[in-house]
N, C-alpha and C. Protein backbone atom coordinates (compact mmCIF):
# COMPACT_ATOMS: atom_id res chain seq x y z
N UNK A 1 5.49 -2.42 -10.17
CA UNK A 1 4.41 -2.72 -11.09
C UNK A 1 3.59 -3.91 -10.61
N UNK A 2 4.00 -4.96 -9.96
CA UNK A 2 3.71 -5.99 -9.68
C UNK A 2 2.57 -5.46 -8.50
N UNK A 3 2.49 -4.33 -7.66
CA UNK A 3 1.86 -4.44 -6.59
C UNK A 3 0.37 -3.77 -7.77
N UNK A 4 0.60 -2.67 -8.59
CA UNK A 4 -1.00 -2.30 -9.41
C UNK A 4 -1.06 -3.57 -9.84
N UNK A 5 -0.90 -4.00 -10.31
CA UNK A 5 -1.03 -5.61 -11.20
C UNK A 5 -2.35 -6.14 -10.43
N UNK A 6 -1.50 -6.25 -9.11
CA UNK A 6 -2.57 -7.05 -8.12
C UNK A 6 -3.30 -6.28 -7.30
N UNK A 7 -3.06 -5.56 -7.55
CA UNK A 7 -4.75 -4.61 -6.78
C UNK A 7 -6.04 -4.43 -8.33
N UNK A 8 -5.43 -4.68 -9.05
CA UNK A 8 -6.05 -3.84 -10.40
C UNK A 8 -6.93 -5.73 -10.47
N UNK A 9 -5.85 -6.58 -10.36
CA UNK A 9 -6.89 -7.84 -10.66
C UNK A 9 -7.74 -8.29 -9.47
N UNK A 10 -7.26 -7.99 -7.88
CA UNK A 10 -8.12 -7.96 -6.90
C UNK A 10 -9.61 -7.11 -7.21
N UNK A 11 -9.36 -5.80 -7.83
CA UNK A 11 -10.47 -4.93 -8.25
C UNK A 11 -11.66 -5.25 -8.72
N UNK A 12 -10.90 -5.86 -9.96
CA UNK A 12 -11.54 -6.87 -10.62
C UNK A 12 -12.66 -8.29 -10.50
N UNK A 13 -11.86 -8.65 -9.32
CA UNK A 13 -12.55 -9.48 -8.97
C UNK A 13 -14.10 -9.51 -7.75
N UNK A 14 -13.71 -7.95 -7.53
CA UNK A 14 -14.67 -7.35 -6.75
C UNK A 14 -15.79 -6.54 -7.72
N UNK A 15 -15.47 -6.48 -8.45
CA UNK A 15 -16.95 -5.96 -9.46
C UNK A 15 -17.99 -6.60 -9.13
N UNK A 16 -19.01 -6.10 -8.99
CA UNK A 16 -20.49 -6.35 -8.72
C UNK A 16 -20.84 -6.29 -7.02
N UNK A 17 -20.22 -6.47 -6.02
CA UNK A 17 -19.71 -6.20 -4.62
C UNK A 17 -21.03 -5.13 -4.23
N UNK A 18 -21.74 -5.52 -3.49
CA UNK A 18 -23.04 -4.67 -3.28
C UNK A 18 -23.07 -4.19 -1.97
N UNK A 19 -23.37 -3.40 -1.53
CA UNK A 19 -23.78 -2.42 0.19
C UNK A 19 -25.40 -3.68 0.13
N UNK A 20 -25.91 -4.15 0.95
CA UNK A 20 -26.89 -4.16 1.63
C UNK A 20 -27.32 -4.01 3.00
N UNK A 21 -28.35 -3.15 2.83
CA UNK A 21 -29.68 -3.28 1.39
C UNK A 21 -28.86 -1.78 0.49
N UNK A 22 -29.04 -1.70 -0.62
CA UNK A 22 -29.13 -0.38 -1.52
C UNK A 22 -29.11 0.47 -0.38
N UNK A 23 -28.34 2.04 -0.60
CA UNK A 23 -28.13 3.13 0.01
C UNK A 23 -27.96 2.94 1.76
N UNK A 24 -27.29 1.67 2.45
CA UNK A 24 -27.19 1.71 3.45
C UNK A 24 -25.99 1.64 3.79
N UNK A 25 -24.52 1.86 3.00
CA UNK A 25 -23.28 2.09 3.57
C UNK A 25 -23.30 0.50 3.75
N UNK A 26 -23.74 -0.50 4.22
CA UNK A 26 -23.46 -2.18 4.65
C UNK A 26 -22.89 -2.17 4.07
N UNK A 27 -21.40 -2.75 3.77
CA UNK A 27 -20.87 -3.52 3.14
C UNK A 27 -19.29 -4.37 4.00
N UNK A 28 -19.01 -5.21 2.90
CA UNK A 28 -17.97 -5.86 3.54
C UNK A 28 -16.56 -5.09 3.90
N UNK A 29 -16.30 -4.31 3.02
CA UNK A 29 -15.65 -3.06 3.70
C UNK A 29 -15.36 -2.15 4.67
N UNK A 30 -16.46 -1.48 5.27
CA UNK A 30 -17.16 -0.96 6.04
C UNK A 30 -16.57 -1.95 6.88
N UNK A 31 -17.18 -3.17 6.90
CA UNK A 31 -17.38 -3.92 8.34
C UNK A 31 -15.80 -4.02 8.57
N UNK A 32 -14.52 -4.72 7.36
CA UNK A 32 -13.26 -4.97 7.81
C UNK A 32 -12.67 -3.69 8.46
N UNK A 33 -13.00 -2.39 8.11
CA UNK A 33 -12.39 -1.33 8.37
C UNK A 33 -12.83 -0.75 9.60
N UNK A 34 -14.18 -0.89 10.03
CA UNK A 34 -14.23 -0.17 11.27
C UNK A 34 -14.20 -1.68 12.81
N UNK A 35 -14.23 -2.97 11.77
CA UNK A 35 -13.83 -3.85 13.15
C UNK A 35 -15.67 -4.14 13.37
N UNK A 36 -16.79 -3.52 12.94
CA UNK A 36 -17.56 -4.42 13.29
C UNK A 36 -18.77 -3.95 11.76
N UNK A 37 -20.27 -4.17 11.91
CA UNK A 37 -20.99 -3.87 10.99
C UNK A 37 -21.67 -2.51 11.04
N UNK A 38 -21.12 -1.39 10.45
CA UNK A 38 -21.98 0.29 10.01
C UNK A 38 -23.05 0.29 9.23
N UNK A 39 -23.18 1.09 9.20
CA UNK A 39 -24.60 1.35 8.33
C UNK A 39 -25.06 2.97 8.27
N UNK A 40 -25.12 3.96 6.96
CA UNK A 40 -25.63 4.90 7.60
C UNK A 40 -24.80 5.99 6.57
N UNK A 41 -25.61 6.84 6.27
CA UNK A 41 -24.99 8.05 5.62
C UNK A 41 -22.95 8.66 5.85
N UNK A 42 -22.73 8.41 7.61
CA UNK A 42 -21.83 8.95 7.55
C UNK A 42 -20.55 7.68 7.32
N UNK A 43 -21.13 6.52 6.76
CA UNK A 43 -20.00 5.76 6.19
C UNK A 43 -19.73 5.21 4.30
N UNK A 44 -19.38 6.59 3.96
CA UNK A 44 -19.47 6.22 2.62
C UNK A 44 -17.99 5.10 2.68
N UNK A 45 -17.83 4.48 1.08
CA UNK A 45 -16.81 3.34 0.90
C UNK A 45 -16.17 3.68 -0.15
N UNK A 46 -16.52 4.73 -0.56
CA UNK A 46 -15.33 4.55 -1.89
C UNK A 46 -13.61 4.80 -1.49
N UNK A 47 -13.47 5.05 -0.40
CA UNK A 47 -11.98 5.06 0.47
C UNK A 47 -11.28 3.89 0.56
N UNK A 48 -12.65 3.45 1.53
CA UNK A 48 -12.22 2.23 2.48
C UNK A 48 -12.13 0.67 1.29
N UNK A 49 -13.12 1.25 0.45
CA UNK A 49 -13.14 0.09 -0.87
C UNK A 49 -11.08 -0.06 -1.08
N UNK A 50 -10.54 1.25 -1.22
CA UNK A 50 -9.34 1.02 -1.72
C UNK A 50 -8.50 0.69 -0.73
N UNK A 51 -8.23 1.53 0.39
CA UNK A 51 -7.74 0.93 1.48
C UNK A 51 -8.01 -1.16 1.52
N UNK A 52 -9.05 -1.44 1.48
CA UNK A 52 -9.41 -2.91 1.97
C UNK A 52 -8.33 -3.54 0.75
N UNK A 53 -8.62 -2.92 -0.71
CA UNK A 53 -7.92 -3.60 -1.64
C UNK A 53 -5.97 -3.29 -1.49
N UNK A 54 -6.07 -2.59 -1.28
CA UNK A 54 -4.24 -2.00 -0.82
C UNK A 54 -3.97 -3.30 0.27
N UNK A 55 -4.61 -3.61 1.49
CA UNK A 55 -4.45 -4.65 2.45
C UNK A 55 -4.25 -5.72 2.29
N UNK A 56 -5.49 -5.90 1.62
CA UNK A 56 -5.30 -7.76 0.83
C UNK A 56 -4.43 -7.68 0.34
N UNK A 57 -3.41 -7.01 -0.42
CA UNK A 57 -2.52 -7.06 -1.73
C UNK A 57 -1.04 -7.12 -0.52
N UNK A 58 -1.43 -6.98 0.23
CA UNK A 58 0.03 -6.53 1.24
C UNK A 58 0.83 -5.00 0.88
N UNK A 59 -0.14 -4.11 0.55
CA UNK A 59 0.48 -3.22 0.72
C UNK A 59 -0.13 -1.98 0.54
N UNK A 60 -0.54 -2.10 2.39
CA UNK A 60 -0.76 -1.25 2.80
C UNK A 60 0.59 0.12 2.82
N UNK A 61 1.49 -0.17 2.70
CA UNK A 61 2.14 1.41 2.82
C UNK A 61 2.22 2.18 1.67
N UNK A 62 1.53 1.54 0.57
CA UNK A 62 1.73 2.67 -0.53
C UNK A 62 0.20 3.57 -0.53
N UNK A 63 -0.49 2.72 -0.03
CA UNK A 63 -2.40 3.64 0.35
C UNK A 63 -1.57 4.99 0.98
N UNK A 64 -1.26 4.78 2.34
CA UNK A 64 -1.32 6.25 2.94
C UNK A 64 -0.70 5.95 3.98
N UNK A 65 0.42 5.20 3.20
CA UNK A 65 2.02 4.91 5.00
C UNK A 65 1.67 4.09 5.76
N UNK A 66 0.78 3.16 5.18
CA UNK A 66 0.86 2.20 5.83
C UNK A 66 -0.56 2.39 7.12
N UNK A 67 -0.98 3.41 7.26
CA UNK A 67 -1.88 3.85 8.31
C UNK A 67 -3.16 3.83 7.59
N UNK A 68 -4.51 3.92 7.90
CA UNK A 68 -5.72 4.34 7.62
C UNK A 68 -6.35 5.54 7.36
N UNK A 69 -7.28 5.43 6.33
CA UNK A 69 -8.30 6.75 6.37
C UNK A 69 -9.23 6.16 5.67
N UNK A 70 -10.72 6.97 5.81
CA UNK A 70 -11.84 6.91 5.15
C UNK A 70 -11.83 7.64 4.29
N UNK A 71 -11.11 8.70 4.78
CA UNK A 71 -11.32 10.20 4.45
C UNK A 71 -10.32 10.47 2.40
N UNK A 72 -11.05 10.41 1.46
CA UNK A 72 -10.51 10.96 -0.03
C UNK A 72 -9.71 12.17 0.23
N UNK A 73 -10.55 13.28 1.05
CA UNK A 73 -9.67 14.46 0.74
C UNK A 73 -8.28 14.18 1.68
N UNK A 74 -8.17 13.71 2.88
CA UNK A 74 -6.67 12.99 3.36
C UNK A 74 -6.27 12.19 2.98
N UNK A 75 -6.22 11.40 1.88
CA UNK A 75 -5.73 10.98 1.07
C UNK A 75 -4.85 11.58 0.33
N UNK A 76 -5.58 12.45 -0.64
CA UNK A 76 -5.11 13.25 -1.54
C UNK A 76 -4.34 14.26 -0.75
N UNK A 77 -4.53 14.76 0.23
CA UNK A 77 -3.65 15.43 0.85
C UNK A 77 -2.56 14.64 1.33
N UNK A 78 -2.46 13.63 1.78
CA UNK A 78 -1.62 12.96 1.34
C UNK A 78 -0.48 12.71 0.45
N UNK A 79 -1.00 12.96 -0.61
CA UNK A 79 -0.23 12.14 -1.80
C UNK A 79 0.36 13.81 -2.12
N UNK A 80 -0.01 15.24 -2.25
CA UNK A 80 0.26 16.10 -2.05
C UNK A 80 1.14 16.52 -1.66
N UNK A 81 1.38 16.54 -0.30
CA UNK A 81 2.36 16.41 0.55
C UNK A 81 3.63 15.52 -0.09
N UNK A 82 3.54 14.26 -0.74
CA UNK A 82 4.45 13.64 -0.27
C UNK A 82 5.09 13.90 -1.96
N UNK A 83 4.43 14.18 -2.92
CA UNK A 83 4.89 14.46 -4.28
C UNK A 83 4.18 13.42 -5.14
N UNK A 84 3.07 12.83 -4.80
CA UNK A 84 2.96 11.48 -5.31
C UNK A 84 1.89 11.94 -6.23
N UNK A 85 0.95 13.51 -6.53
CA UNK A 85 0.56 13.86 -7.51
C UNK A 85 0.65 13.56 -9.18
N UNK A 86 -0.22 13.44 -10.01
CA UNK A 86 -0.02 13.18 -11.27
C UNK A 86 -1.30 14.26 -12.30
N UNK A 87 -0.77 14.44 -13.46
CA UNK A 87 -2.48 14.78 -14.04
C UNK A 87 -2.79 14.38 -15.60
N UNK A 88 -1.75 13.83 -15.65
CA UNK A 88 -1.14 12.96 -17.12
C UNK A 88 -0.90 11.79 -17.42
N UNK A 89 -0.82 10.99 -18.32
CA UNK A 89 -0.52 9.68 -18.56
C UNK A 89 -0.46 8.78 -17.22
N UNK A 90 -1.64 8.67 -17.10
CA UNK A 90 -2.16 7.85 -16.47
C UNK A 90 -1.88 6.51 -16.24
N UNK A 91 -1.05 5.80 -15.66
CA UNK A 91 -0.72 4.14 -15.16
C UNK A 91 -1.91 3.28 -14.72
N UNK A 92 -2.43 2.23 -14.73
CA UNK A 92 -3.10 1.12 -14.45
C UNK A 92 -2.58 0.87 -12.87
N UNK A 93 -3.55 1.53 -11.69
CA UNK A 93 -3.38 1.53 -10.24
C UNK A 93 -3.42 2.66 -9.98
N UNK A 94 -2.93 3.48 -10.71
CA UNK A 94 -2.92 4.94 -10.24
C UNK A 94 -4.21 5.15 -9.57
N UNK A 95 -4.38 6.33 -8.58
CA UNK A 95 -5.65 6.87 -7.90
C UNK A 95 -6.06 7.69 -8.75
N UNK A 96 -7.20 8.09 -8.80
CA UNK A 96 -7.98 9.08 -9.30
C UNK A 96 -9.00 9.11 -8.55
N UNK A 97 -9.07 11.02 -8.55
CA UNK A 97 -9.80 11.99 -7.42
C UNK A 97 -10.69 12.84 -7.98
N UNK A 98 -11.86 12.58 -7.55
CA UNK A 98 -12.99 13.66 -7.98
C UNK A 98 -13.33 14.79 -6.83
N UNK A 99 -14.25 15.75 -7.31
CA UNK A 99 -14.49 16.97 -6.47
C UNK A 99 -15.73 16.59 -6.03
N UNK A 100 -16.05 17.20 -4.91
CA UNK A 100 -17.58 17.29 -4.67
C UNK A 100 -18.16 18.54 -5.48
N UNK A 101 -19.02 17.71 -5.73
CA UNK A 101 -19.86 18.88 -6.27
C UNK A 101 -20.69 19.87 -5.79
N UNK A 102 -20.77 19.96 -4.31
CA UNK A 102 -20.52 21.12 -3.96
C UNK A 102 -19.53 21.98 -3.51
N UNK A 103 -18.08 21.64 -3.94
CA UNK A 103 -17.10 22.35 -3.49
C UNK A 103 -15.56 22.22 -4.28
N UNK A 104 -15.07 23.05 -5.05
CA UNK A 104 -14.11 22.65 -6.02
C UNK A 104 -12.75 22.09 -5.57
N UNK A 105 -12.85 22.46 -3.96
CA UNK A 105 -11.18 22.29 -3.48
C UNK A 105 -11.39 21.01 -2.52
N UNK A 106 -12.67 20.11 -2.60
CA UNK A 106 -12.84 18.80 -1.67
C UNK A 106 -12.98 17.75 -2.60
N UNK A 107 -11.87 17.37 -2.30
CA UNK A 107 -12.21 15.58 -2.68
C UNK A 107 -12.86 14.80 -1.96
N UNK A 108 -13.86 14.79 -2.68
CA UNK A 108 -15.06 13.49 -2.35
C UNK A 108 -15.27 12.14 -2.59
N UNK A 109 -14.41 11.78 -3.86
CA UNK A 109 -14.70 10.47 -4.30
C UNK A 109 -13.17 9.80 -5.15
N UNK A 110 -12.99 8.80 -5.02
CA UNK A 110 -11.84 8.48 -5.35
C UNK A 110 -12.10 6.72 -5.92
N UNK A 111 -11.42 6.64 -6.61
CA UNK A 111 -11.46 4.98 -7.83
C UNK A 111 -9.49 4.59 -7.74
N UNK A 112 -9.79 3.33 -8.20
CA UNK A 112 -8.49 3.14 -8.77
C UNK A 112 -8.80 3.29 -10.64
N UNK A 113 -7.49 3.87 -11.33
CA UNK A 113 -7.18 3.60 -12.80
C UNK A 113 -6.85 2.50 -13.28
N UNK A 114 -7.70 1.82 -14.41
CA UNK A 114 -7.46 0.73 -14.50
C UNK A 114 -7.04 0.28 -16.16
N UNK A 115 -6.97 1.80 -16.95
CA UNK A 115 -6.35 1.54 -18.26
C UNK A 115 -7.20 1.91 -18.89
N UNK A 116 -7.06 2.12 -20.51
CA UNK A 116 -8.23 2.68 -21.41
C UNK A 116 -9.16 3.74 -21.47
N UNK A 117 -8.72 4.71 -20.53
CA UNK A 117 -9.80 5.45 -20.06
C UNK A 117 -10.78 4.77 -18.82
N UNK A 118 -10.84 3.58 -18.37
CA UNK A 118 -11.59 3.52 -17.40
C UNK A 118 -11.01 2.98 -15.61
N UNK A 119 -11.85 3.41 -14.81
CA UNK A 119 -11.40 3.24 -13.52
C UNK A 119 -12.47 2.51 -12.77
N UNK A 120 -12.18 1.54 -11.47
CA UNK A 120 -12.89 1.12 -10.51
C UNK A 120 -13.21 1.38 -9.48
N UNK A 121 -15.10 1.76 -8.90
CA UNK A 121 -14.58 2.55 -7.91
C UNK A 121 -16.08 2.02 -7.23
N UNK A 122 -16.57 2.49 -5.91
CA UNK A 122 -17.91 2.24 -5.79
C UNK A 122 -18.51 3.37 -5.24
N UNK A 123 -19.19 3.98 -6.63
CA UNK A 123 -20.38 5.24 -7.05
C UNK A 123 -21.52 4.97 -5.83
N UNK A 124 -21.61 5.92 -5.05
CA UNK A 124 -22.65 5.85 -4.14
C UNK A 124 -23.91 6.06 -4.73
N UNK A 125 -23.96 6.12 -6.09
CA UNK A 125 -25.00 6.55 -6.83
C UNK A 125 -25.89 5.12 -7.06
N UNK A 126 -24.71 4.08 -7.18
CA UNK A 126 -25.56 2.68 -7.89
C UNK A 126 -25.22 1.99 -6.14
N UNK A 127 -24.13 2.12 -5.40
CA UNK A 127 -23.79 0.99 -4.06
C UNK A 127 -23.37 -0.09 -4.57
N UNK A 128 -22.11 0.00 -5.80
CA UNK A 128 -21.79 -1.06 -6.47
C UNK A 128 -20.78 -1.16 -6.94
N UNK A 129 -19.73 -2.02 -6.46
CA UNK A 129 -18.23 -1.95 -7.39
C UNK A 129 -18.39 -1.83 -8.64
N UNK A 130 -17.94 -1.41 -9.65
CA UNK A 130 -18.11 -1.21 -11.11
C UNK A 130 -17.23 -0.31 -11.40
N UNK A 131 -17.06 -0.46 -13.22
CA UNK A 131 -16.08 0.26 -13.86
C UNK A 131 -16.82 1.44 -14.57
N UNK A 132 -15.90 2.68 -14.22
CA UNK A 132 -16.53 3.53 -15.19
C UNK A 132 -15.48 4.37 -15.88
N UNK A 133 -16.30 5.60 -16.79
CA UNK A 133 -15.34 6.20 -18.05
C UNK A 133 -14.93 7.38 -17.24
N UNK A 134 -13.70 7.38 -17.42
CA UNK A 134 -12.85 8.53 -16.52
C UNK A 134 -13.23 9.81 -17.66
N UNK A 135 -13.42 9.86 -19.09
CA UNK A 135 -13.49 10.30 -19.57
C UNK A 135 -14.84 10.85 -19.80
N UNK A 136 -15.97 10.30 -19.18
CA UNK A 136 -17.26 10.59 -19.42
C UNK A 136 -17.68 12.14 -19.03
N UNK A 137 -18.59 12.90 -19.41
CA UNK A 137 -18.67 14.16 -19.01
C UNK A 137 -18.67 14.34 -17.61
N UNK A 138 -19.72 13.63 -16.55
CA UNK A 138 -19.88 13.74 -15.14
C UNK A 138 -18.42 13.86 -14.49
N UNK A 139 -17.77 12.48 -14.94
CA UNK A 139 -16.36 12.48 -14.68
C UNK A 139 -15.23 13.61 -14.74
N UNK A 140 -15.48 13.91 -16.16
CA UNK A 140 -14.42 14.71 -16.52
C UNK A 140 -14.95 16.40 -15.85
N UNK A 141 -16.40 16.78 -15.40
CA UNK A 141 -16.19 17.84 -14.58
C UNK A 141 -16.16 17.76 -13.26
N UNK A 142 -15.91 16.48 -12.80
CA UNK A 142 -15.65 16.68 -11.29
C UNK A 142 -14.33 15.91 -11.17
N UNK A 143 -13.56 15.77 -12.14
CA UNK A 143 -12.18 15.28 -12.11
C UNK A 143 -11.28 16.38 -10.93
N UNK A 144 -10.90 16.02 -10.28
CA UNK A 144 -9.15 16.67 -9.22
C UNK A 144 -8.05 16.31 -9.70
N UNK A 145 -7.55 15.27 -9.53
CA UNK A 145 -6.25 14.84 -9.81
C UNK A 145 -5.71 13.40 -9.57
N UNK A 146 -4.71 13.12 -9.50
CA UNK A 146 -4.43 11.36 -9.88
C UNK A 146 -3.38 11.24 -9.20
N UNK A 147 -2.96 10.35 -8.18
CA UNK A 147 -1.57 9.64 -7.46
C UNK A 147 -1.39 8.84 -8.09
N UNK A 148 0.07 8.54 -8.18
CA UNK A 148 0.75 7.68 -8.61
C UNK A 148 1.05 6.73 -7.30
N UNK A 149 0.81 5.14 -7.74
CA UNK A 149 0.75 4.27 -6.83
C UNK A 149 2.98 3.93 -6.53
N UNK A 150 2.77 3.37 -8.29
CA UNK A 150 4.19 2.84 -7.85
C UNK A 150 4.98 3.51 -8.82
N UNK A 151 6.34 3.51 -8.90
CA UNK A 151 7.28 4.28 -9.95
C UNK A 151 7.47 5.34 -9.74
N UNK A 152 7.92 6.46 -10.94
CA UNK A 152 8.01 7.22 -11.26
C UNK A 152 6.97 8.21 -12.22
């Protein structure tokens, strides 16, 4: 419990966390994860946002073994594989996985759960850490499914 604790208040403390300029992938993320500064359609962050926060926290092996990805849908394939699936009662850290909307079986976008119905994630829509309603309609039709970080 102690490791969501501290990713959930690291999260936190990353709210408002901006890409510059608007719609250019820049961000501080980006830059820790690929080792220098990207920019550019083919580096979205809502991955690497969690990955960076799993790191700082020291623990990297519950992200995805300890190894890297950008990639949501290897992620979730991931967590798949290993049993770490959920679609219910939801924990504070847990992952949560959305679909692309052009395709029902790709995960495209992924947040951490952060309680109450809402999660933290950064929406390529705004280029902005922020909290949103897991429950909101957009949400709830491009919802996939949810990993469990720690426990049972």
């Amino acid at each position: 419990m102690a490791a969501s604790e501290d990713l959930l208040a690291l999260a936190r403390r990353e709210i408002g966390t901006k890409e510059q300029p608007a719609g250019s992938n820049r961000v501080k993320y980006n830059t820790e994860y690929y080792g220098w500064e990207v920019s550019g359609r083919a580096y979205p962050w809502c991955c690497v946002f969690l990955w960076w926060l799993f790191r700082m926290c020291g623990a990297s092996a519950l992200f995805y073994g300890g190894a890297r990805t950008a990639s949501c849908g290897t992620l979730m394939d991931y967590a798949r594989r290993n049993g770490l699936l959920v679609t219910k009662d939801y924990r504070p850290g847990d992952l949560v996985f959305f679909r692309a909307a052009w395709s029902p079986w790709i995960a495209s976008h992924v947040g951490i759960y952060a309680g109450n119905g809402q999660f933290i994630h950064s929406p390529n829509s705004r280029s902005v850490v922020s909290y949103a309603d897991l429950y909101s309609d957009y949400y709830t039709n491009h919802y996939y499914s949810a990993r469990r970080i720690c426990g049972n």
